[in-house]
PDB file of N, CA and C in Angstrom:
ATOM      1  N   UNK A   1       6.314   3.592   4.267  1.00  0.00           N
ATOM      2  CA  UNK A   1       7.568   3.526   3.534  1.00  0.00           C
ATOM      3  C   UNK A   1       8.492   4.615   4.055  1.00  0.00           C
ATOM      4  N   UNK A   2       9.669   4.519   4.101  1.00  0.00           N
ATOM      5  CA  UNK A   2      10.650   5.223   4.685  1.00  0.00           C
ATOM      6  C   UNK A   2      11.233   6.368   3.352  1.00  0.00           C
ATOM      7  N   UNK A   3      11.118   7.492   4.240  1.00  0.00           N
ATOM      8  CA  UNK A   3      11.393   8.483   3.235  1.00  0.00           C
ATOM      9  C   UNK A   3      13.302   8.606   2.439  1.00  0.00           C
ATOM     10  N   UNK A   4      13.840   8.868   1.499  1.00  0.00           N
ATOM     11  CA  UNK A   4      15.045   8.635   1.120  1.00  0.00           C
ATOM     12  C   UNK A   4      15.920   9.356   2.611  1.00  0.00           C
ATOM     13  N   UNK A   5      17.038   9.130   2.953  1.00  0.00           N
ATOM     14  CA  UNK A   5      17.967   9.365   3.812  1.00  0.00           C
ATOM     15  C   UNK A   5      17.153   9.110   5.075  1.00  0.00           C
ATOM     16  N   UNK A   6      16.205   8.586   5.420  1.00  0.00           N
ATOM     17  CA  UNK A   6      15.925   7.897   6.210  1.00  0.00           C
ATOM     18  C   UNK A   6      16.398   6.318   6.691  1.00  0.00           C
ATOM     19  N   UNK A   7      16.686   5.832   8.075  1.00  0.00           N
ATOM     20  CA  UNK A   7      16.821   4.640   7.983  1.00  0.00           C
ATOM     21  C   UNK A   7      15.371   3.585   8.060  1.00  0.00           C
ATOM     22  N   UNK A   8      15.325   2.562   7.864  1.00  0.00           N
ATOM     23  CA  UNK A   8      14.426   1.344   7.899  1.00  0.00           C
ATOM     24  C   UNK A   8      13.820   1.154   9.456  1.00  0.00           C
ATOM     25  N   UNK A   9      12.997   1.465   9.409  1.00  0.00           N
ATOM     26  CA  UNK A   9      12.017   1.479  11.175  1.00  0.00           C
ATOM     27  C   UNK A   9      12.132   0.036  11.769  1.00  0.00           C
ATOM     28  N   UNK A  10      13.227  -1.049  11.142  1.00  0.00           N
ATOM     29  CA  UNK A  10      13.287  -2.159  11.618  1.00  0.00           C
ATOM     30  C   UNK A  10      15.147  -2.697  11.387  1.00  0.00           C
ATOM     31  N   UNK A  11      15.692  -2.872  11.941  1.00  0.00           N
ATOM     32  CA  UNK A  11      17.228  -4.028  11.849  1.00  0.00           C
ATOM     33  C   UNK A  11      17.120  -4.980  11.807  1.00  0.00           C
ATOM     34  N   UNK A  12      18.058  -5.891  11.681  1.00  0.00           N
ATOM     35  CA  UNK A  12      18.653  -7.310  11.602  1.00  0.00           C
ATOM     36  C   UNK A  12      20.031  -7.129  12.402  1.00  0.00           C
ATOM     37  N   UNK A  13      20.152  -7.701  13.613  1.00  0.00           N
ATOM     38  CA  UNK A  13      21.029  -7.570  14.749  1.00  0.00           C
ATOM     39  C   UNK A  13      22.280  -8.828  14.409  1.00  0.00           C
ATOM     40  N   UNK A  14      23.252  -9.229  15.005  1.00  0.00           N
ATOM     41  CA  UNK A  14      24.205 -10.042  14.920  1.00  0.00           C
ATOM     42  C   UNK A  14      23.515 -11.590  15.028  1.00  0.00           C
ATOM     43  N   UNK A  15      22.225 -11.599  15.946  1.00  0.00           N
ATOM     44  CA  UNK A  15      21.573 -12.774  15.970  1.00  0.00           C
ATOM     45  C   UNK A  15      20.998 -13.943  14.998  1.00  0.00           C
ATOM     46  N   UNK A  16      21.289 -13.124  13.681  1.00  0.00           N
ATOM     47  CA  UNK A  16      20.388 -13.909  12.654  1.00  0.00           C
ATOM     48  C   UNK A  16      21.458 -14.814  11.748  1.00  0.00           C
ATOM     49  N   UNK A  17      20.306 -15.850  12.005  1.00  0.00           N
ATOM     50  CA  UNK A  17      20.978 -17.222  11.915  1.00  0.00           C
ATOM     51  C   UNK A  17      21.181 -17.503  10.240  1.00  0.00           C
ATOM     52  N   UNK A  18      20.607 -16.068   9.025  1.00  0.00           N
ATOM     53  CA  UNK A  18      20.565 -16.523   8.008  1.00  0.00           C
ATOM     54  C   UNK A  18      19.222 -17.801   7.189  1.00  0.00           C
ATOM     55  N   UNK A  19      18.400 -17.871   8.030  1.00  0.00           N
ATOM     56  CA  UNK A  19      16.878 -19.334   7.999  1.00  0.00           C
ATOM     57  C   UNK A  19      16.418 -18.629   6.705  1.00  0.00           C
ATOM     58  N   UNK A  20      15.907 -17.111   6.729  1.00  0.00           N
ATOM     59  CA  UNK A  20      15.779 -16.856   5.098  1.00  0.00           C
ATOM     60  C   UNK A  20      14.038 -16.445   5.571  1.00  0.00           C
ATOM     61  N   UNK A  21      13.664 -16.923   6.601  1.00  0.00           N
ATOM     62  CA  UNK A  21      12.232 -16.728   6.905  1.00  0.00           C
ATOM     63  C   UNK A  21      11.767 -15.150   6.429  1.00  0.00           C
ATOM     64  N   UNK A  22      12.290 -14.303   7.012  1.00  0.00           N
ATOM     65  CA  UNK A  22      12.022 -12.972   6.714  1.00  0.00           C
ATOM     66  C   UNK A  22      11.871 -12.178   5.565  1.00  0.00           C
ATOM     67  N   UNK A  23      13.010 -13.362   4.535  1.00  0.00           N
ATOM     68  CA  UNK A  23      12.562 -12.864   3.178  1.00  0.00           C
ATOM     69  C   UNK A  23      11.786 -13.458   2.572  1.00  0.00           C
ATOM     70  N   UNK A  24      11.368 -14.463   2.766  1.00  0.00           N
ATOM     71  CA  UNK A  24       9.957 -14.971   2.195  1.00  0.00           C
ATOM     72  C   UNK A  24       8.977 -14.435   2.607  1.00  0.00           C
ATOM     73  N   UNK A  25       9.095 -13.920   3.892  1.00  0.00           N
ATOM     74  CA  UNK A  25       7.803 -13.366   4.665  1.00  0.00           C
ATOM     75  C   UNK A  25       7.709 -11.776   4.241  1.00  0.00           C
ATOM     76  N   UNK A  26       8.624 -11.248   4.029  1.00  0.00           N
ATOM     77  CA  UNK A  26       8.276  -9.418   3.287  1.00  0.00           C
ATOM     78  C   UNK A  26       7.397  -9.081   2.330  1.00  0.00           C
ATOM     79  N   UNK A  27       6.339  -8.625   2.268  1.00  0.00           N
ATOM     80  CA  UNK A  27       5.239  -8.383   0.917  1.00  0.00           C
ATOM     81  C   UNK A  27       6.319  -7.259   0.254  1.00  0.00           C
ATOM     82  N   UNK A  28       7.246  -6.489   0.944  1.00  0.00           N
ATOM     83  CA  UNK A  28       7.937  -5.498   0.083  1.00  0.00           C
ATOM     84  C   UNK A  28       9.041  -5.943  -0.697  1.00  0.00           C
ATOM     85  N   UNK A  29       9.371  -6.809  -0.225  1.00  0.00           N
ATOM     86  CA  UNK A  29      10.929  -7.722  -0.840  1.00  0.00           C
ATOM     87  C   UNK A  29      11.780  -6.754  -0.058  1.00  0.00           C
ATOM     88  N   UNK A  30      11.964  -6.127   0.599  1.00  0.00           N
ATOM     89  CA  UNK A  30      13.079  -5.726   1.378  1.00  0.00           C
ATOM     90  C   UNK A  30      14.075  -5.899   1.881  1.00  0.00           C
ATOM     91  N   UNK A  31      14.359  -7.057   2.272  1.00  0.00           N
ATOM     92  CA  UNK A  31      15.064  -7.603   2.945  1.00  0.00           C
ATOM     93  C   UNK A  31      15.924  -8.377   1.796  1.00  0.00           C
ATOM     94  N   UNK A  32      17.406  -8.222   1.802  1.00  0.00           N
ATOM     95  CA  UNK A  32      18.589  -8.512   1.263  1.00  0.00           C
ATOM     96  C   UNK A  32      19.435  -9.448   1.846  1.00  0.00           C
ATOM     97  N   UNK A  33      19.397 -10.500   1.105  1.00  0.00           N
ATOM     98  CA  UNK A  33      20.826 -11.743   1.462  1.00  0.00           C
ATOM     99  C   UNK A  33      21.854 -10.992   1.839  1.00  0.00           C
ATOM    100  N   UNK A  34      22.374  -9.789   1.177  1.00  0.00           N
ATOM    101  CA  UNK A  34      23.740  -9.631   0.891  1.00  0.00           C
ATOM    102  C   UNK A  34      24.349  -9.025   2.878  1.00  0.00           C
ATOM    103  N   UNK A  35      25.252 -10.165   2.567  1.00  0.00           N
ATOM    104  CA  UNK A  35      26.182 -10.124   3.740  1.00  0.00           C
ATOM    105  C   UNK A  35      25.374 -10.371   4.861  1.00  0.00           C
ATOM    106  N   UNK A  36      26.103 -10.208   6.722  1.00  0.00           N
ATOM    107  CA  UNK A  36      25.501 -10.732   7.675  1.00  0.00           C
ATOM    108  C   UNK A  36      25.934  -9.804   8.515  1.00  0.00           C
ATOM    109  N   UNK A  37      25.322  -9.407   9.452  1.00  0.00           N
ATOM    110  CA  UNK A  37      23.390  -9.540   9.092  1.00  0.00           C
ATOM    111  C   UNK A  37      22.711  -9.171   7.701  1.00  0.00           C
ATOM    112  N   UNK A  38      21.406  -9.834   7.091  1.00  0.00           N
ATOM    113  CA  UNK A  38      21.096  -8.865   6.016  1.00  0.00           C
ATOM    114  C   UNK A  38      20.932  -7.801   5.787  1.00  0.00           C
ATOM    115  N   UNK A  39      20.742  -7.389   4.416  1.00  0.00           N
ATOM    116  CA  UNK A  39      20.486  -6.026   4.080  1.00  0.00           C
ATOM    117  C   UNK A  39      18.998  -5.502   4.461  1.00  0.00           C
ATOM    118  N   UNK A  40      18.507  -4.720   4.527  1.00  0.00           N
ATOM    119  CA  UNK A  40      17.025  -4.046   4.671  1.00  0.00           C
ATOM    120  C   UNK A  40      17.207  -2.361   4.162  1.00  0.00           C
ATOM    121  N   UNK A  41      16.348  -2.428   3.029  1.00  0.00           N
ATOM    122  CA  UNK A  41      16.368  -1.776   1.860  1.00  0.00           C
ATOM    123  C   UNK A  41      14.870  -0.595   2.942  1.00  0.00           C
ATOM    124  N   UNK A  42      15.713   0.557   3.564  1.00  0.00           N
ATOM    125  CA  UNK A  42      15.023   1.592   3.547  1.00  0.00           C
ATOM    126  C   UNK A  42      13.448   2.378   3.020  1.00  0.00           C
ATOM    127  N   UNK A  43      13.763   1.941   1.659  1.00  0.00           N
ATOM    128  CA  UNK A  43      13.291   2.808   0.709  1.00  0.00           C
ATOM    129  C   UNK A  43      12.192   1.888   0.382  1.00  0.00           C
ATOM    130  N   UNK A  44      12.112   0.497   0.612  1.00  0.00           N
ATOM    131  CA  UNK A  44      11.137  -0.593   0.601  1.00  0.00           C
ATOM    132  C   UNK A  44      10.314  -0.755   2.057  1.00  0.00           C
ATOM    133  N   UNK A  45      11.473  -0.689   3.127  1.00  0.00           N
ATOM    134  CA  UNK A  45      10.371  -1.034   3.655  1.00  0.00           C
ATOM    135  C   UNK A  45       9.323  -0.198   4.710  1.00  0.00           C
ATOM    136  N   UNK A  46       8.033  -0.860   4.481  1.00  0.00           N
ATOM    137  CA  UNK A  46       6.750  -0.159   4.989  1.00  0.00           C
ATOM    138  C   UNK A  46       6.662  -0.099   6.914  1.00  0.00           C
ATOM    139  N   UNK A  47       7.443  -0.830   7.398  1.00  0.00           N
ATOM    140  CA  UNK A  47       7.288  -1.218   8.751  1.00  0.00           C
ATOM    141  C   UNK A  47       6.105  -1.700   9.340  1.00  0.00           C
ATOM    142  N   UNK A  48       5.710  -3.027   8.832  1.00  0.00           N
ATOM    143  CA  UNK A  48       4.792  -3.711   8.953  1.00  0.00           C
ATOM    144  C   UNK A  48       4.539  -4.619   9.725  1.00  0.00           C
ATOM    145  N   UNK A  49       6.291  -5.213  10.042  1.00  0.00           N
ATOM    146  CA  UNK A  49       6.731  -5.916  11.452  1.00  0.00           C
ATOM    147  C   UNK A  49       6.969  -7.185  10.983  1.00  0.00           C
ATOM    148  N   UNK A  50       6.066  -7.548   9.706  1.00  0.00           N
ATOM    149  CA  UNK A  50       6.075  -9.077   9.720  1.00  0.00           C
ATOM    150  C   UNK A  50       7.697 -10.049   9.743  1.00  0.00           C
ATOM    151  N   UNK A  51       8.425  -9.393   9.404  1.00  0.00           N
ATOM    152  CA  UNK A  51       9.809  -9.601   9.777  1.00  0.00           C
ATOM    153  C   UNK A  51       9.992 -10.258  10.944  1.00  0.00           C
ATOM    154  N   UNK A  52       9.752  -9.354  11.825  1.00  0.00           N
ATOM    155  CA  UNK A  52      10.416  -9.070  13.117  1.00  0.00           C
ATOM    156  C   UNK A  52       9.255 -10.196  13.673  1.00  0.00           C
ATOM    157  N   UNK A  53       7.796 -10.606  12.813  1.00  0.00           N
ATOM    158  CA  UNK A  53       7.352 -11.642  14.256  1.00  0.00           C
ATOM    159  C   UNK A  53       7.457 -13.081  13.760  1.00  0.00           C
ATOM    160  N   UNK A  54       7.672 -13.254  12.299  1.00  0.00           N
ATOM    161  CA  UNK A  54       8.087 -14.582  11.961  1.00  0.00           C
ATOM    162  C   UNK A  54       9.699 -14.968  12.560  1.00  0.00           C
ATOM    163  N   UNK A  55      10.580 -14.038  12.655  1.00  0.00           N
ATOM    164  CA  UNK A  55      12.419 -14.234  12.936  1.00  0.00           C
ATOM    165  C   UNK A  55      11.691 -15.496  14.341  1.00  0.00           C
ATOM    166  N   UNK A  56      12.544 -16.667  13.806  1.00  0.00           N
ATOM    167  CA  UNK A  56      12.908 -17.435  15.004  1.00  0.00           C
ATOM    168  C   UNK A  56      14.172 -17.648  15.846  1.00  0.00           C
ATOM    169  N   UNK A  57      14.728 -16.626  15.334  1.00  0.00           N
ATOM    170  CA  UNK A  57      15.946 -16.040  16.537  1.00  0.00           C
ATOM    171  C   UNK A  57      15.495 -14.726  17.103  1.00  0.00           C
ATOM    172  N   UNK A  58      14.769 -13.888  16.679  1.00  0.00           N
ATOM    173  CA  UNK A  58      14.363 -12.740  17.192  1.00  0.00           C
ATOM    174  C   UNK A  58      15.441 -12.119  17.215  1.00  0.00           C
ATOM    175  N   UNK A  59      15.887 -12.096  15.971  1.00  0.00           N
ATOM    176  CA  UNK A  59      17.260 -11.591  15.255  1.00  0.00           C
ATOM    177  C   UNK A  59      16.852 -10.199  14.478  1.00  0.00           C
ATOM    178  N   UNK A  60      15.397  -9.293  14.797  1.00  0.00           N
ATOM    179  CA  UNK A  60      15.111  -8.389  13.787  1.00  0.00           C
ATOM    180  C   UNK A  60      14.460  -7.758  14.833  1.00  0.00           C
ATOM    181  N   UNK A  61      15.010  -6.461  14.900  1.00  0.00           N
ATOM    182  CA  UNK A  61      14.058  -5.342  16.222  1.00  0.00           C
ATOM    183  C   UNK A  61      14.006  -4.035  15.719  1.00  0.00           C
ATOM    184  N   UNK A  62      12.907  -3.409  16.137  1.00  0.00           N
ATOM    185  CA  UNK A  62      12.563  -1.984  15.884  1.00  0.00           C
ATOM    186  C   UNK A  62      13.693  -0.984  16.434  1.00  0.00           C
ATOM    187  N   UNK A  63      14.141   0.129  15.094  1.00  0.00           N
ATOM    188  CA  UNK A  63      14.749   1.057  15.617  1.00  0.00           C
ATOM    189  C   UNK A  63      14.697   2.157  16.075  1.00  0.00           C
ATOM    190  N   UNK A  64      15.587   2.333  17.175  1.00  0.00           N
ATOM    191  CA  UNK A  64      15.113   3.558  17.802  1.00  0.00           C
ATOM    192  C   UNK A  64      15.767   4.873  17.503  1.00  0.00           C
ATOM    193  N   UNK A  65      15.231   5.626  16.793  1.00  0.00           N
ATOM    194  CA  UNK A  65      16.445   6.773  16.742  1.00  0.00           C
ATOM    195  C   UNK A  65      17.051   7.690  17.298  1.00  0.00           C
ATOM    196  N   UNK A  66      16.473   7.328  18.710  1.00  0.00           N
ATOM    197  CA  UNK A  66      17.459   7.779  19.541  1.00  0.00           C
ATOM    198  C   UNK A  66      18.215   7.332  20.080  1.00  0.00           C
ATOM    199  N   UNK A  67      18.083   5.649  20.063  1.00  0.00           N
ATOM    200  CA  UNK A  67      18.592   4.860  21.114  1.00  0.00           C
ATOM    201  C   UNK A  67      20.016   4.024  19.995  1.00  0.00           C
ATOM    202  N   UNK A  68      19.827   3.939  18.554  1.00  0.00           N
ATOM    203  CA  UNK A  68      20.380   3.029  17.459  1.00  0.00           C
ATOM    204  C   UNK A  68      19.578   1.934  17.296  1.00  0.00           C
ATOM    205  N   UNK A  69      20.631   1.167  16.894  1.00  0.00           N
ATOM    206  CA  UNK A  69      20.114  -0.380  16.471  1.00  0.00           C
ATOM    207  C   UNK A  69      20.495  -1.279  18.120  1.00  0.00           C
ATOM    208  N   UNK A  70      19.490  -2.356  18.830  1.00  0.00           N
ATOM    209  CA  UNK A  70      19.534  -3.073  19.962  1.00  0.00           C
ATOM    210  C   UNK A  70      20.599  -4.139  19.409  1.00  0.00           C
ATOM    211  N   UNK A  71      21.992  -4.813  20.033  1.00  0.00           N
ATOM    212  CA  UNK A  71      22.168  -5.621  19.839  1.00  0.00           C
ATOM    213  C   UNK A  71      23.166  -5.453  18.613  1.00  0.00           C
ATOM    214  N   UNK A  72      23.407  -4.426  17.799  1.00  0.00           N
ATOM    215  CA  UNK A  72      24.320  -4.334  16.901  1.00  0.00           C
ATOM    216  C   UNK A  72      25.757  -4.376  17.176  1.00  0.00           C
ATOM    217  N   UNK A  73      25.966  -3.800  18.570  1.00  0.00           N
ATOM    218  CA  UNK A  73      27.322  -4.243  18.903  1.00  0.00           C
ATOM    219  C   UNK A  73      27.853  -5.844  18.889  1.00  0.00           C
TER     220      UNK A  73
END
C-alpha cells in the first residue's frame, strides 16, 4: 500500500479505452471511473499489477519516479 503523499506504483495512460476491466479486476477497489484516464486511489493501491495484466489496451504501466508516468503526454 502506498504511503499518504505518495503516488500509486501504477498509472492509467491516455490509452484506456474506458472497458472497465481493471475495476472489476482490483481486490483493492482502487481504481476510479471518475474522468479519463481513471482515477487510481494511492492510498488503496497495493501494487499487485493485476490491473496492468488484465488492461486490453495496455493502457496501465508502472511508475517510475524518476522517469513520471510512460505515455501521459
Amino acid at each position: 500500500m502506498s504511503r499518504p503523499g505518495e503516488a500509486a506504483p501504477v498509472a492509467v495512460t491516455q490509452e484506456c479505452t474506458g472497458c472497465g476491466a481493471c475495476l472489476l479486476t482490483c481486490p483493492e477497489h482502487a481504481i476510479r471511473p471518475h474522468g479519463r484516464p481513471l482515477d487510481i486511489l494511492a492510498g488503496l493501491c497495493t501494487g499487485c499489477l493485476e490491473c496492468l495484466e488484465i488492461c486490453p489496451a495496455d493502457a496501465i504501466v508502472m511508475v517510475d519516479d524518476d522517469q513520471g508516468v510512460p505515455g501521459a503526454d
